[in-house]
C-alpha atoms as a PDB file:
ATOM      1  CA  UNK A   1     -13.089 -16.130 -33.234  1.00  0.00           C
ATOM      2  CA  UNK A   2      -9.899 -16.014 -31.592  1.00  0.00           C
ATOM      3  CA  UNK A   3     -10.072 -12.144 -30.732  1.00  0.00           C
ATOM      4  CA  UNK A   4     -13.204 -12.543 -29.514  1.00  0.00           C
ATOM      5  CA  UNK A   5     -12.460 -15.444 -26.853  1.00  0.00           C
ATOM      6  CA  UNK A   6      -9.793 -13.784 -25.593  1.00  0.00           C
ATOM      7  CA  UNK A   7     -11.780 -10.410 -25.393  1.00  0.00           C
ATOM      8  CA  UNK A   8     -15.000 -12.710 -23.149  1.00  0.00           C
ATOM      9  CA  UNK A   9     -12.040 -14.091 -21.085  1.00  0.00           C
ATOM     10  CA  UNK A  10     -10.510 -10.581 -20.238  1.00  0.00           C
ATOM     11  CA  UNK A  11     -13.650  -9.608 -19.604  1.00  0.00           C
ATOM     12  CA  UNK A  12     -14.344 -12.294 -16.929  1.00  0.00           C
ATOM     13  CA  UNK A  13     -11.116 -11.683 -15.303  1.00  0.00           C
ATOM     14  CA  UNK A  14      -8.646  -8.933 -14.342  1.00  0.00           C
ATOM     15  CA  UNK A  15      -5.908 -10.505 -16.296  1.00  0.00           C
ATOM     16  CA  UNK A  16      -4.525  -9.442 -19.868  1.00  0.00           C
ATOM     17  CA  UNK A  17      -4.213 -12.267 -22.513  1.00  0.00           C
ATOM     18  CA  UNK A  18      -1.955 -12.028 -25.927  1.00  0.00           C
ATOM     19  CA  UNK A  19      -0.912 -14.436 -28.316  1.00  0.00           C
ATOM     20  CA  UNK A  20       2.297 -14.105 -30.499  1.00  0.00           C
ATOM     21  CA  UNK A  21       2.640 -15.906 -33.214  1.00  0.00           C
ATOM     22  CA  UNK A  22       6.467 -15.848 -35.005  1.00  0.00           C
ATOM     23  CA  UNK A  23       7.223 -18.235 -37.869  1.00  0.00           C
ATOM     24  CA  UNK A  24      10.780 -19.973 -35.995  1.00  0.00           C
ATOM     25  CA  UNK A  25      11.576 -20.185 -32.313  1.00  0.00           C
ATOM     26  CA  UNK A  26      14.684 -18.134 -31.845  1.00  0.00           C
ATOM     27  CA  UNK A  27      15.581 -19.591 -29.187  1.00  0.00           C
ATOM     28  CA  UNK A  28      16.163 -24.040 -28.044  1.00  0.00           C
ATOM     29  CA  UNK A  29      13.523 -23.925 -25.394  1.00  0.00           C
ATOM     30  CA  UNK A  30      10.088 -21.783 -26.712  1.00  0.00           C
ATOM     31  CA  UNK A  31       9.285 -21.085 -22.593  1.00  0.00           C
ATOM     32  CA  UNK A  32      12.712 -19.111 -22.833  1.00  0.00           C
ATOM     33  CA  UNK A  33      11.317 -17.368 -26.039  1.00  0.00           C
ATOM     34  CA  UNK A  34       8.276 -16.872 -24.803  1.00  0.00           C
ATOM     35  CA  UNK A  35       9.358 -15.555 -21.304  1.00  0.00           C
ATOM     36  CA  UNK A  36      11.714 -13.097 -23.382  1.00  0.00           C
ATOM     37  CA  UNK A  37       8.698 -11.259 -25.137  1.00  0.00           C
ATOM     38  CA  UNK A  38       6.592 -11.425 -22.110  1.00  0.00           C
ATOM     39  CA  UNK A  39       9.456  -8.814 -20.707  1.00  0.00           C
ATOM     40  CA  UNK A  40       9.482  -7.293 -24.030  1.00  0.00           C
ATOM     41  CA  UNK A  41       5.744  -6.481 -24.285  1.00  0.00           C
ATOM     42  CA  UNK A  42       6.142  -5.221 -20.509  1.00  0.00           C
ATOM     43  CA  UNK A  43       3.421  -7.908 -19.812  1.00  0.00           C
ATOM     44  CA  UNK A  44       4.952  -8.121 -16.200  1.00  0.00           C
ATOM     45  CA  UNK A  45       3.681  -4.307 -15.431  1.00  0.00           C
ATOM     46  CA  UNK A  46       0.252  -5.484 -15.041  1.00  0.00           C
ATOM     47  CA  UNK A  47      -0.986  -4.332 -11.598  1.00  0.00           C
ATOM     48  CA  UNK A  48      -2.306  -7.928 -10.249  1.00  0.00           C
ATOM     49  CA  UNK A  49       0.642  -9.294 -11.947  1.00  0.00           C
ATOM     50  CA  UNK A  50      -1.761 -11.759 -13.975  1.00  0.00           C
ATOM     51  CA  UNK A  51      -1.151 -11.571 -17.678  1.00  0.00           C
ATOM     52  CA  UNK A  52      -0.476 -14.826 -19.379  1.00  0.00           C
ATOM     53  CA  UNK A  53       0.651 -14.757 -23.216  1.00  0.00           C
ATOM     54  CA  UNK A  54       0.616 -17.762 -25.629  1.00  0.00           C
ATOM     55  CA  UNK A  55       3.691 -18.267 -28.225  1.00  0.00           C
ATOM     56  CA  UNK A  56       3.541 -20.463 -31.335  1.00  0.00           C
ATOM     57  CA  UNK A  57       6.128 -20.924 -33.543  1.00  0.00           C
ATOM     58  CA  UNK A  58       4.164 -21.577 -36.530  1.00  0.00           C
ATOM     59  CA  UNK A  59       7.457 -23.596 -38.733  1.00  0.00           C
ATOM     60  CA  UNK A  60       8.858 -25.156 -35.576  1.00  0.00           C
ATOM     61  CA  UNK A  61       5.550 -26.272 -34.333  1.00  0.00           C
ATOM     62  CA  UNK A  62       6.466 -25.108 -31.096  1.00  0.00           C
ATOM     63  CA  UNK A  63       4.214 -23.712 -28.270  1.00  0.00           C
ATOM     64  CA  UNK A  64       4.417 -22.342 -24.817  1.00  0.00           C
ATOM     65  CA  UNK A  65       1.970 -20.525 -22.286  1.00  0.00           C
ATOM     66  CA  UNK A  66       4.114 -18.306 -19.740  1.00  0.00           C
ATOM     67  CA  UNK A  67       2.013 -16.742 -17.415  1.00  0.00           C
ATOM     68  CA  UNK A  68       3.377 -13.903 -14.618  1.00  0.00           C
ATOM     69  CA  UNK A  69       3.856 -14.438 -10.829  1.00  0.00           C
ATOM     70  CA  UNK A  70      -0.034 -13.625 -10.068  1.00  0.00           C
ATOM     71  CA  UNK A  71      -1.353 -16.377 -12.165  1.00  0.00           C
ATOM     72  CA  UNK A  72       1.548 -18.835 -10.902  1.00  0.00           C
ATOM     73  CA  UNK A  73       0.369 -17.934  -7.166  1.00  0.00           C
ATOM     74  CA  UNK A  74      -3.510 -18.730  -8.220  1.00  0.00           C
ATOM     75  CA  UNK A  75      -2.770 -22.268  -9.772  1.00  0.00           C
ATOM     76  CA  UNK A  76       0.192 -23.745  -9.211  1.00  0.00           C
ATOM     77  CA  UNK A  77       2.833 -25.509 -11.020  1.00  0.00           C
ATOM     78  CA  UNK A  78       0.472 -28.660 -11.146  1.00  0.00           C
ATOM     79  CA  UNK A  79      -1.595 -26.417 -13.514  1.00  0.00           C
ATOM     80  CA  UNK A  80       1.474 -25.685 -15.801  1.00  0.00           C
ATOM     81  CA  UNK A  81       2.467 -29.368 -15.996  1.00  0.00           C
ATOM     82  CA  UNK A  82      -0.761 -30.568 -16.508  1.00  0.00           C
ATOM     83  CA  UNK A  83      -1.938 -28.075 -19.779  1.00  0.00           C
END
């Protein structure tokens, strides 16, 4: 169900969409962690600059959404604070 959301969604838009899913956040803050595999997975090389990947750490119970510059200039930081 999961892949096939974010399949409809990339479909609808231009943007690319991944989830990561680790069992401890290696870092304090998971936005740091997840902003450090967003460079790893090169998710910043998209050409509209609008990927936006979701981290869980499934033993921490932590969670972040990081999205690139494109998405940031679409919505806002309102958007960010608010989800």
């Amino acid at each position: 169900a999961i892949v096939a959301a974010i399949k409809e969604a990339e479909h609808r838009t231009s943007g690319e969409i991944r989830i990561y899913v680790e069992g401890r956040c290696y870092l304090v803050n998971p936005v740091h962690r997840a902003m450090e595999i967003f460079a790893e997975l090169r998710m910043d090389k998209t050409a509209e600059r609008n990927a936006v990947l979701l981290y869980i750490a499934m033993k921490d119970r932590q969670l972040a959404i990081y999205g690139d510059a494109g998405i940031h200039d679409k919505v806002g930081t309102a958007f960010w604070n608010d989800q």
